[in-house]
PDB file of N, CA and C in Angstrom:
ATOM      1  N   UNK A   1      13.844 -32.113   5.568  1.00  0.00           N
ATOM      2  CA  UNK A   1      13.243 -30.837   5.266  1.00  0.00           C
ATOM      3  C   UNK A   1      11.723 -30.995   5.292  1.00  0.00           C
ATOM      4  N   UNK A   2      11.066 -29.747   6.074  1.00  0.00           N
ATOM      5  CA  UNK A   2       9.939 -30.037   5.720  1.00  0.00           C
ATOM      6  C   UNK A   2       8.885 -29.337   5.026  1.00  0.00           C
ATOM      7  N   UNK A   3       7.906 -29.688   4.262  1.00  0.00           N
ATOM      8  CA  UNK A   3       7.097 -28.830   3.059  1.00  0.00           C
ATOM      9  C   UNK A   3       6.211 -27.773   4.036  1.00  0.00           C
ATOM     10  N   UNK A   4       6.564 -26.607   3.482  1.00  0.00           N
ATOM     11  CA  UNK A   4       5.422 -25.569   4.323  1.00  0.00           C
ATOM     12  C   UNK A   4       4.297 -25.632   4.018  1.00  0.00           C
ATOM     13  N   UNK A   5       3.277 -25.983   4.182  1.00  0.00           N
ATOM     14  CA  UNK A   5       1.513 -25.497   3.822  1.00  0.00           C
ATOM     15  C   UNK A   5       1.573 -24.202   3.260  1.00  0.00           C
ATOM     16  N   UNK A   6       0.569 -24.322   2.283  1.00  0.00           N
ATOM     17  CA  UNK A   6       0.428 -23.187   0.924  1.00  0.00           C
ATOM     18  C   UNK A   6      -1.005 -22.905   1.574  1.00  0.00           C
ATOM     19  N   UNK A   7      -1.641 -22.932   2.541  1.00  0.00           N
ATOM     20  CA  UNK A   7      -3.061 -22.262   2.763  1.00  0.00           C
ATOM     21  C   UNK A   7      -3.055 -21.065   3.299  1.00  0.00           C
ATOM     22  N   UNK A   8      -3.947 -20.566   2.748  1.00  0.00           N
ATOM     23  CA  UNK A   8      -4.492 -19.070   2.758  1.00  0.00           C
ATOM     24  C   UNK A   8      -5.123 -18.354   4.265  1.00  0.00           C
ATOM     25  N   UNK A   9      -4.215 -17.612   5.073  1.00  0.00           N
ATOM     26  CA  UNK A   9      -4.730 -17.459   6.323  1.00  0.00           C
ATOM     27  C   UNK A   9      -5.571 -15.894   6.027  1.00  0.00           C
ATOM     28  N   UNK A  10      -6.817 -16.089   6.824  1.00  0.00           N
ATOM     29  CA  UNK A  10      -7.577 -14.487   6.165  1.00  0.00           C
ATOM     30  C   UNK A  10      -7.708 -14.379   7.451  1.00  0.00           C
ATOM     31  N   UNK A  11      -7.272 -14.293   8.797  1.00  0.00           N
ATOM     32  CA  UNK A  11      -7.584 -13.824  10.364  1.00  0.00           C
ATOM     33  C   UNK A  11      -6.399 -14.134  10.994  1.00  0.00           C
ATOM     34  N   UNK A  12      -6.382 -12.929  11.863  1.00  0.00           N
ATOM     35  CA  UNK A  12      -4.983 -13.941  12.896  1.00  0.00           C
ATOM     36  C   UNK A  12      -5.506 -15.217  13.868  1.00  0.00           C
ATOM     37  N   UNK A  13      -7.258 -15.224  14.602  1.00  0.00           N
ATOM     38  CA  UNK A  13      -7.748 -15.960  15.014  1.00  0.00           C
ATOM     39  C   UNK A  13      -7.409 -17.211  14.456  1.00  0.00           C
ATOM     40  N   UNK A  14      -7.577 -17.230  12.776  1.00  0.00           N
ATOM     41  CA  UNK A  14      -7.937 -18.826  11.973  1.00  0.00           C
ATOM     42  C   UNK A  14      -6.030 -18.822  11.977  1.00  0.00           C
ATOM     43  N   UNK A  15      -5.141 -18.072  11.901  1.00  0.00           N
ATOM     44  CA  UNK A  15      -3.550 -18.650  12.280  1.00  0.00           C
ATOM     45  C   UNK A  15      -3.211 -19.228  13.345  1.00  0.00           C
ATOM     46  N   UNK A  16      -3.583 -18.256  14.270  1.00  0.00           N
ATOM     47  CA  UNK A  16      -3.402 -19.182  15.619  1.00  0.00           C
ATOM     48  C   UNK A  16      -3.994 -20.629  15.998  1.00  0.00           C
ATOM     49  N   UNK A  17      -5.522 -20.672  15.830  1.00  0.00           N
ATOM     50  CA  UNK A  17      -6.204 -21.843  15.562  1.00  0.00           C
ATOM     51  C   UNK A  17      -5.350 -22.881  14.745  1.00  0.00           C
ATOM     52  N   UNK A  18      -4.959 -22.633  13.834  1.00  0.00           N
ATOM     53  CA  UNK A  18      -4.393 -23.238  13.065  1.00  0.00           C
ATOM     54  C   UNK A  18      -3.068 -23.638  13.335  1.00  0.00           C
ATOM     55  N   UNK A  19      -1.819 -23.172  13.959  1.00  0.00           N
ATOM     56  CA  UNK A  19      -0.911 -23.174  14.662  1.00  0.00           C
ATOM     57  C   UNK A  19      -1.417 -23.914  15.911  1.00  0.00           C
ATOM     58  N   UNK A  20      -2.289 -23.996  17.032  1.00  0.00           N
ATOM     59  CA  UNK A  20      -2.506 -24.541  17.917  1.00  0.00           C
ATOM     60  C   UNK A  20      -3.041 -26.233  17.260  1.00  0.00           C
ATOM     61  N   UNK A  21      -3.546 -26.237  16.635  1.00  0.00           N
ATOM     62  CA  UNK A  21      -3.987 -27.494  15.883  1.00  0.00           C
ATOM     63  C   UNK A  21      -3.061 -28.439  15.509  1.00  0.00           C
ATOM     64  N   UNK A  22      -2.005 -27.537  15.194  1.00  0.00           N
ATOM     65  CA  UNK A  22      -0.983 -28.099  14.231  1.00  0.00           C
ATOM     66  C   UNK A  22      -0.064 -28.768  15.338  1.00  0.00           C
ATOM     67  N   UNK A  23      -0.191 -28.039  16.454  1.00  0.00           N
ATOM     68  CA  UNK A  23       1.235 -28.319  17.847  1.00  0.00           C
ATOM     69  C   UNK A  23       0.358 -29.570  18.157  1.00  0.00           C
ATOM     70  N   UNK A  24      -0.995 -29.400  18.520  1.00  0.00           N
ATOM     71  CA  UNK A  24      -1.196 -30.860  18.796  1.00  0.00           C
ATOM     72  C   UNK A  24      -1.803 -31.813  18.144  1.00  0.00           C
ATOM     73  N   UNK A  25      -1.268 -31.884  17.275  1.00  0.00           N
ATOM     74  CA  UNK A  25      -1.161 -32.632  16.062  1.00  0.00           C
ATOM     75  C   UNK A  25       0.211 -33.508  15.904  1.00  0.00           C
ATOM     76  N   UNK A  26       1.108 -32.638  16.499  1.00  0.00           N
ATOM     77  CA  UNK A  26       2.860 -32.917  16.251  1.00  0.00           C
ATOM     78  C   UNK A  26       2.868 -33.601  17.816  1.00  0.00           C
ATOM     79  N   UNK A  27       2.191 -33.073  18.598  1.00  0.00           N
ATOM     80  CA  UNK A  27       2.609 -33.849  20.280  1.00  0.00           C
ATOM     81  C   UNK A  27       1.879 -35.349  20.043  1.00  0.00           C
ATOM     82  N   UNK A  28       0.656 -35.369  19.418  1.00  0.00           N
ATOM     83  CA  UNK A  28      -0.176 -36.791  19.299  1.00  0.00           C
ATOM     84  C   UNK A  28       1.101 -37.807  18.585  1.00  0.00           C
ATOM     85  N   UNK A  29       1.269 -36.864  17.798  1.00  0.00           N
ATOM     86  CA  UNK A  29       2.198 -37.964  16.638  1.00  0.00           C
ATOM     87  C   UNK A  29       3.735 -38.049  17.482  1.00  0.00           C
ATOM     88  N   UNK A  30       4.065 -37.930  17.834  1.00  0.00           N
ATOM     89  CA  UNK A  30       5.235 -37.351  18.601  1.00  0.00           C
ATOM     90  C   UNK A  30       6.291 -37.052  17.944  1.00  0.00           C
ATOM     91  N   UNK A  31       5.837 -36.172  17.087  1.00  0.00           N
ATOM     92  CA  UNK A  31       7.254 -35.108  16.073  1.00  0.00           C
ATOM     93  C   UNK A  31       7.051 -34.180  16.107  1.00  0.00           C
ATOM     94  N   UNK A  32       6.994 -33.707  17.620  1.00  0.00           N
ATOM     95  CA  UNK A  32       7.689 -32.198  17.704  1.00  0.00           C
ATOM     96  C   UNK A  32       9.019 -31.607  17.568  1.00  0.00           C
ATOM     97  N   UNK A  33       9.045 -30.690  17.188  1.00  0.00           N
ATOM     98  CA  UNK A  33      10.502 -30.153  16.936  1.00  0.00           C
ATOM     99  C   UNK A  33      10.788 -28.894  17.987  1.00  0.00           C
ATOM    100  N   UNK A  34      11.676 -28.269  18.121  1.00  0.00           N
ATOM    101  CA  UNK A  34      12.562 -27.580  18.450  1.00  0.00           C
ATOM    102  C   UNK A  34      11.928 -26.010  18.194  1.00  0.00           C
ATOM    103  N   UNK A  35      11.372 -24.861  19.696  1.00  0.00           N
ATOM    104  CA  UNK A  35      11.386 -23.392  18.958  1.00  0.00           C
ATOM    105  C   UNK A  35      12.145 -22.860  17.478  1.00  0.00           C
ATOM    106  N   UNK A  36      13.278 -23.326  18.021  1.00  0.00           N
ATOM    107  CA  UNK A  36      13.989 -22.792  16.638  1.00  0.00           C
ATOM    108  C   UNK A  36      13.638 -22.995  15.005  1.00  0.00           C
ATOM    109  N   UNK A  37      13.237 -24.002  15.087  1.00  0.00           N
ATOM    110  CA  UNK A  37      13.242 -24.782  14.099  1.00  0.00           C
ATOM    111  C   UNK A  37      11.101 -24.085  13.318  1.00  0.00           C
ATOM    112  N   UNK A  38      10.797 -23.955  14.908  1.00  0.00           N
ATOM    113  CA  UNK A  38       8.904 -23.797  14.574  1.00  0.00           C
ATOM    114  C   UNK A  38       8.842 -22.079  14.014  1.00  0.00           C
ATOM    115  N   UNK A  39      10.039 -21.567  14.051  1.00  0.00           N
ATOM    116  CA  UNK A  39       9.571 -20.317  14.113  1.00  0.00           C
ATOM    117  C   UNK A  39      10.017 -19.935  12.330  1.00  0.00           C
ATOM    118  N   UNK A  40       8.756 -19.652  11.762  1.00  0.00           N
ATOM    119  CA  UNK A  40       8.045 -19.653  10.723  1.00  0.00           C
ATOM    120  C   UNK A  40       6.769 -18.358  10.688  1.00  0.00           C
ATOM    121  N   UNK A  41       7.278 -17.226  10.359  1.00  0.00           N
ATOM    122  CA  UNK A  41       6.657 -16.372  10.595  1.00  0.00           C
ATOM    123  C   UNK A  41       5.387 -15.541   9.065  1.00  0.00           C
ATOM    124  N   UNK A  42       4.411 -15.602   9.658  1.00  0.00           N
ATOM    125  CA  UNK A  42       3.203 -15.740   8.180  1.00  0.00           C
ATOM    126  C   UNK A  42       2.918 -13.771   8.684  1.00  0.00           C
ATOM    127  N   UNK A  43       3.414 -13.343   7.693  1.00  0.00           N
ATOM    128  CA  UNK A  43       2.810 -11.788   7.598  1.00  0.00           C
ATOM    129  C   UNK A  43       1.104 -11.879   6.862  1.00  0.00           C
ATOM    130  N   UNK A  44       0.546 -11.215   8.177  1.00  0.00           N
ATOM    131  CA  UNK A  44      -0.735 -10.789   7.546  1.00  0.00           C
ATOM    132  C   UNK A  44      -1.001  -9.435   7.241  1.00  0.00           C
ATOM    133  N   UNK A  45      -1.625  -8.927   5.996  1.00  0.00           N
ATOM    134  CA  UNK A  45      -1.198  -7.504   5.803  1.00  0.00           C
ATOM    135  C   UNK A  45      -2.778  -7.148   5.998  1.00  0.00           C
ATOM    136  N   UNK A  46      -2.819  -5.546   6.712  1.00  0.00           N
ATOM    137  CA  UNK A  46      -3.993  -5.012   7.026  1.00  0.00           C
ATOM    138  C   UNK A  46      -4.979  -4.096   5.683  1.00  0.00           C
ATOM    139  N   UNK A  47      -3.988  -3.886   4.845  1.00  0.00           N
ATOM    140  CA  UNK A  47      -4.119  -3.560   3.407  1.00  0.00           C
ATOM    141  C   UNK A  47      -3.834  -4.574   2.496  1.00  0.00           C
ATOM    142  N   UNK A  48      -4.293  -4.993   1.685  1.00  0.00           N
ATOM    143  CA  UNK A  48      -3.889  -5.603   0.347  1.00  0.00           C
ATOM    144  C   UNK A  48      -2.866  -4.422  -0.363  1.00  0.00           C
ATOM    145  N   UNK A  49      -2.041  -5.286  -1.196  1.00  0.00           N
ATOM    146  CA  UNK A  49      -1.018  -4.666  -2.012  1.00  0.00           C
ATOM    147  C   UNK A  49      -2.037  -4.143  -3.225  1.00  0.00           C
ATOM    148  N   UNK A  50      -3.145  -4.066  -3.752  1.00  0.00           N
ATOM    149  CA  UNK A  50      -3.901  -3.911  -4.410  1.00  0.00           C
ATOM    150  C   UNK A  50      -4.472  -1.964  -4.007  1.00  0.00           C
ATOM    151  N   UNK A  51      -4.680  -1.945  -2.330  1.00  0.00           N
ATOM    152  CA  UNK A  51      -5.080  -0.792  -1.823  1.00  0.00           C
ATOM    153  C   UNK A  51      -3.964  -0.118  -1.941  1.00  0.00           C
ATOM    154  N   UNK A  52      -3.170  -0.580  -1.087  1.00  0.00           N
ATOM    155  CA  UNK A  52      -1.422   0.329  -1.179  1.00  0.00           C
ATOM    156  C   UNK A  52      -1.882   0.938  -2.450  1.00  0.00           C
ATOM    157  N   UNK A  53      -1.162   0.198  -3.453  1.00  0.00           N
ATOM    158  CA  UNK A  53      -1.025   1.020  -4.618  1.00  0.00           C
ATOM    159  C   UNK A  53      -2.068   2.109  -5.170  1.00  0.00           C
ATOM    160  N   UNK A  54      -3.347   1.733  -4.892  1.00  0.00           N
ATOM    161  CA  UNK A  54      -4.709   2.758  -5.660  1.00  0.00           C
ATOM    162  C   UNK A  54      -4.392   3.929  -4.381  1.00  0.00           C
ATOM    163  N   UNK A  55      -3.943   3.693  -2.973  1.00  0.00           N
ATOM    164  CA  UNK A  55      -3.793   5.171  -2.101  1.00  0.00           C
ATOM    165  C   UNK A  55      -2.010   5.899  -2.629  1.00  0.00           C
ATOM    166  N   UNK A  56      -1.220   5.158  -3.108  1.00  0.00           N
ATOM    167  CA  UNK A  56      -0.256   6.203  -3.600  1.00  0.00           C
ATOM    168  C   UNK A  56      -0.468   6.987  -5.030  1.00  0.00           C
ATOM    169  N   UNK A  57      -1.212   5.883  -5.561  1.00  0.00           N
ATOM    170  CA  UNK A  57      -1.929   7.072  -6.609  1.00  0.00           C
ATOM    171  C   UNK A  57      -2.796   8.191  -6.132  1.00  0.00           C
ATOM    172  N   UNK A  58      -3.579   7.887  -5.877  1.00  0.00           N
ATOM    173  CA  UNK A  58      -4.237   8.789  -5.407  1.00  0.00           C
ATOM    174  C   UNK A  58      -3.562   9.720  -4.414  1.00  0.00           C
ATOM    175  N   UNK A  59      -2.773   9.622  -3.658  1.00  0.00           N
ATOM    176  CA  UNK A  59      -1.675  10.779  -2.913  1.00  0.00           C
ATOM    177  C   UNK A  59      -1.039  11.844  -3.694  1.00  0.00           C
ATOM    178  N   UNK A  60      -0.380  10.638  -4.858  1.00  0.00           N
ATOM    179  CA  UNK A  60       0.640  11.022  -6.250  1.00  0.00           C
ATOM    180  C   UNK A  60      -0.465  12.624  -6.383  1.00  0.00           C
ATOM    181  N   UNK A  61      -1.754  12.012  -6.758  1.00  0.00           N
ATOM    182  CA  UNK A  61      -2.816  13.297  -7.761  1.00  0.00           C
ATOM    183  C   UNK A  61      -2.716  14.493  -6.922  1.00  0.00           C
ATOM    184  N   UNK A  62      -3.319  14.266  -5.881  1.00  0.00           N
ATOM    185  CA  UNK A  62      -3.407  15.522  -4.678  1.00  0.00           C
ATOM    186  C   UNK A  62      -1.986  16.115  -4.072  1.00  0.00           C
ATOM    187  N   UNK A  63      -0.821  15.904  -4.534  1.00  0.00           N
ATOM    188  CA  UNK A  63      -0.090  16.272  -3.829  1.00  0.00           C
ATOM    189  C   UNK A  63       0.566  17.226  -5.443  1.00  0.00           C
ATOM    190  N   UNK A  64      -0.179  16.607  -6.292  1.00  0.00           N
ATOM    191  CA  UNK A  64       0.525  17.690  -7.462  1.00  0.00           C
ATOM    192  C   UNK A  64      -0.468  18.744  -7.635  1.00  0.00           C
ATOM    193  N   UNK A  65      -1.664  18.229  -7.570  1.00  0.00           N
ATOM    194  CA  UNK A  65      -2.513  19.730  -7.228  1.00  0.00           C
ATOM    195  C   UNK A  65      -2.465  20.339  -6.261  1.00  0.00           C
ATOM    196  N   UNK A  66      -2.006  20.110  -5.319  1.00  0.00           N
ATOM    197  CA  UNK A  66      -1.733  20.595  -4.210  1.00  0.00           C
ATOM    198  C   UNK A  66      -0.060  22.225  -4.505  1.00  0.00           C
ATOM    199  N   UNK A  67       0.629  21.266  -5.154  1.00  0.00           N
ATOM    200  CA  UNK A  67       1.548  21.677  -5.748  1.00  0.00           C
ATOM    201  C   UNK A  67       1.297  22.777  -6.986  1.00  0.00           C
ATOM    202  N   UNK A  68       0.789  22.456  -7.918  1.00  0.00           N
ATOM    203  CA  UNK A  68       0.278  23.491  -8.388  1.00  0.00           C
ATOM    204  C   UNK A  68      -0.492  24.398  -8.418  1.00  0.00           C
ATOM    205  N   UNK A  69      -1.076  24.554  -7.123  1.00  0.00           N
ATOM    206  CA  UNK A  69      -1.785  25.537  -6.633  1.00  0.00           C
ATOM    207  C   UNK A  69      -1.344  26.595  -5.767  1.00  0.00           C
ATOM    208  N   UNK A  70      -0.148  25.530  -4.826  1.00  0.00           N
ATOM    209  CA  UNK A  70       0.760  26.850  -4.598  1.00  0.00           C
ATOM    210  C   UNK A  70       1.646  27.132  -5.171  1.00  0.00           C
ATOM    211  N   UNK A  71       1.962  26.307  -6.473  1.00  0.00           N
ATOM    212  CA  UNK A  71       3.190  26.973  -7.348  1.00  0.00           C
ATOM    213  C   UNK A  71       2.557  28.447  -8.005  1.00  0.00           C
ATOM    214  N   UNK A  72       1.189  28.091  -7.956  1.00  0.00           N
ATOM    215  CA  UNK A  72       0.822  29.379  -9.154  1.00  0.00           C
ATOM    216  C   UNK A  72       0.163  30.529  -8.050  1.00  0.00           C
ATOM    217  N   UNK A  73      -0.520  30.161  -7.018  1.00  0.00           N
ATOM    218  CA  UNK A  73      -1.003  30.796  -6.380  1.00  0.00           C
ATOM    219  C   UNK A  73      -0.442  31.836  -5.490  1.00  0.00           C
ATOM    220  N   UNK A  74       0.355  30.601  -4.487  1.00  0.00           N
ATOM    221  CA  UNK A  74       1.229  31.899  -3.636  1.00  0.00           C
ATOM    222  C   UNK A  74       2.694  32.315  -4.196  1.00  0.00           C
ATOM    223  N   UNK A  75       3.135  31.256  -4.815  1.00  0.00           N
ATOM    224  CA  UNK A  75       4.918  31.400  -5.478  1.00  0.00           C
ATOM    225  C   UNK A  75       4.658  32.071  -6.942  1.00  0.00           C
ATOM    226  N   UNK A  76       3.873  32.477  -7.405  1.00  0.00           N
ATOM    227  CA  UNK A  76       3.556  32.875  -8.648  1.00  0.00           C
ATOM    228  C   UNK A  76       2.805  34.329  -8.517  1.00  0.00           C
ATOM    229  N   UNK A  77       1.954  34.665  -6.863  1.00  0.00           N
ATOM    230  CA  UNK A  77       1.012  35.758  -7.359  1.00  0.00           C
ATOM    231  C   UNK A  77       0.175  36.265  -7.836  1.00  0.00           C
ATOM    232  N   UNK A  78      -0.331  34.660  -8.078  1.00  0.00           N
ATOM    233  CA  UNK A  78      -1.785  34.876  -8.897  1.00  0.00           C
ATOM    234  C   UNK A  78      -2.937  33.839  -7.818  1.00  0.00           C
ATOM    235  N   UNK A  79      -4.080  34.296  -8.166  1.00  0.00           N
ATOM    236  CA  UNK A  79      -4.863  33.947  -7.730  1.00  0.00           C
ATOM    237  C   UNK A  79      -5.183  31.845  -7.495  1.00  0.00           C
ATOM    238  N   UNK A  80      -4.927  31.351  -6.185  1.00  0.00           N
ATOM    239  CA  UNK A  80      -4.983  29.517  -5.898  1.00  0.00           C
ATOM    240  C   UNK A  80      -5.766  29.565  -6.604  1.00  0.00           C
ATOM    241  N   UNK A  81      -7.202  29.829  -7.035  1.00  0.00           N
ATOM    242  CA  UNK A  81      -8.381  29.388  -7.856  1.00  0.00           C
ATOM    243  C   UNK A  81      -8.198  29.016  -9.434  1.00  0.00           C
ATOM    244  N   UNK A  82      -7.129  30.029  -9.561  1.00  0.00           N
ATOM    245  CA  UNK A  82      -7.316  30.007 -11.074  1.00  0.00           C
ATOM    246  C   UNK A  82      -5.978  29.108 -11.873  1.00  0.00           C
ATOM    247  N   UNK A  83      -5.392  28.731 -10.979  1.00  0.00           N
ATOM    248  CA  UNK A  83      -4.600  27.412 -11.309  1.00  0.00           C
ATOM    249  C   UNK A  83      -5.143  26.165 -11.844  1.00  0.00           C
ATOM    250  N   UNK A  84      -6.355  26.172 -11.498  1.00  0.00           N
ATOM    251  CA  UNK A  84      -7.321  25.158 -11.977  1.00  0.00           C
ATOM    252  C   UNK A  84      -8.306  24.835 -13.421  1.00  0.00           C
ATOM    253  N   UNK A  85      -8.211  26.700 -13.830  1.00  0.00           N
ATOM    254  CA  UNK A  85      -8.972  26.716 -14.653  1.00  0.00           C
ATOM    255  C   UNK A  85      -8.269  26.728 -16.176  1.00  0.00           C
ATOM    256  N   UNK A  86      -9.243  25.962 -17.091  1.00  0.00           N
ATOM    257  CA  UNK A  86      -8.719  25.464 -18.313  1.00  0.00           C
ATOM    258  C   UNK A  86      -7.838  26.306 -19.237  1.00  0.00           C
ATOM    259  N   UNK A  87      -8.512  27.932 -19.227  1.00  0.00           N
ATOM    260  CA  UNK A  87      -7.759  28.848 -19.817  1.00  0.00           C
ATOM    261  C   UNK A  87      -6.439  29.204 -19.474  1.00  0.00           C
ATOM    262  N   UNK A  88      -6.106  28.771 -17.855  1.00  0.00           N
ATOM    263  CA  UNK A  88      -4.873  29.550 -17.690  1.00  0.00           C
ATOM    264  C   UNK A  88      -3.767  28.161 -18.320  1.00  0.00           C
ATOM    265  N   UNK A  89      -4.235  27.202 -18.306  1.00  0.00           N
ATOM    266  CA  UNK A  89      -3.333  26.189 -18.744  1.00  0.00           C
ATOM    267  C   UNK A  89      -3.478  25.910 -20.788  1.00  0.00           C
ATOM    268  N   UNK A  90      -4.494  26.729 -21.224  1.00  0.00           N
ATOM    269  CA  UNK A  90      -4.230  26.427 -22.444  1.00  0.00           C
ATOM    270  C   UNK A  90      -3.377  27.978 -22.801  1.00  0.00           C
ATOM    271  N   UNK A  91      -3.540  28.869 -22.137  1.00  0.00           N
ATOM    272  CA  UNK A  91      -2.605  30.092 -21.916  1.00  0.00           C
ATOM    273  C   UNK A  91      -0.744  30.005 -21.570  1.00  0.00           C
ATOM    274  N   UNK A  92      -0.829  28.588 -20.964  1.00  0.00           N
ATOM    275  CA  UNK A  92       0.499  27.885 -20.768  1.00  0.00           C
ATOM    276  C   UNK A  92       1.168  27.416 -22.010  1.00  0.00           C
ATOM    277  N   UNK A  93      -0.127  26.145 -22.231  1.00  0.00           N
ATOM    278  CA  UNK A  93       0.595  25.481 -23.734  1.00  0.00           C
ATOM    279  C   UNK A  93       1.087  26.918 -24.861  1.00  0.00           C
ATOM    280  N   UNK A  94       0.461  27.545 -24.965  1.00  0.00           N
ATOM    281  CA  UNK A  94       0.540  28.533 -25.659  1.00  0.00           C
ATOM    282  C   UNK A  94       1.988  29.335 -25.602  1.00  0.00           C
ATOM    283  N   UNK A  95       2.306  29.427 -24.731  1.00  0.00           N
ATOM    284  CA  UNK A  95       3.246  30.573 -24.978  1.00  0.00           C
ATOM    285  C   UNK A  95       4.645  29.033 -24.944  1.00  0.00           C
ATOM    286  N   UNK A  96       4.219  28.247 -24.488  1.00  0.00           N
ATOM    287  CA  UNK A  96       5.248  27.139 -24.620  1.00  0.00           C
ATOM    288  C   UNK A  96       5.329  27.151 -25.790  1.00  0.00           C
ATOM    289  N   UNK A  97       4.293  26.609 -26.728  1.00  0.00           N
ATOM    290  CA  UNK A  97       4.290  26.287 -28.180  1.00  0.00           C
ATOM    291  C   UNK A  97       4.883  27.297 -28.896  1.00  0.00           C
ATOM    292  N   UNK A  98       5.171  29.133 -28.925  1.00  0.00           N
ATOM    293  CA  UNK A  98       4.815  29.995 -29.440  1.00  0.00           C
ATOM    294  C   UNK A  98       6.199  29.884 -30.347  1.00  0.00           C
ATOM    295  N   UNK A  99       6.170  29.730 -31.753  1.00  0.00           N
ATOM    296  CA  UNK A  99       7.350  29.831 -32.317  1.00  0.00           C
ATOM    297  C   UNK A  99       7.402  30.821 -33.247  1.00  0.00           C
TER     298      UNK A  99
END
């Protein structure tokens, strides 16, 4: 069995480089192995899992204001603008609360 390298690839240039290095490295020494065996596949991601997540938040926000603007605006009959404004939502809590 053999140990995979734990190094950090930040380019596909420095993978390949690095993969080409490595083949003749294995032909000098003469332990090359088998396609089958080389194919070891390193995902490089064009986003960090760090971005992903801060753009589905941020989707999450705009797609509920988005949502409540035409919930109140066109499916409701009242004016898109005023979905926004503080009174019509403490006008909400209100009649929610009203006991």
């Amino acid at each position: 069995m053999v140990a995979k390298e734990s190094t950090k690839v930040t380019s596909r240039e420095e993978m390949k480089n690095g993969k080409k290095a490595k083949e003749t490295k294995q032909v000098q020494e003469g332990t090359t192995r088998t396609k089958q065996k080389e194919k070891v596949r390193l995902r490089i991601r064009l986003l960090p899992i760090w971005i992903r997540v801060l753009l589905v938040l941020i989707f999450m926000v705009v797609s509920t204001l988005v949502g409540i603007i035409v919930g109140y605006g066109i499916i409701g009959n009242g004016k898109p603008a005023d979905a926004l404004d503080k009174s019509t939502w403490q006008h909400i809590i209100d009649l929610v609360e009203k006991e």
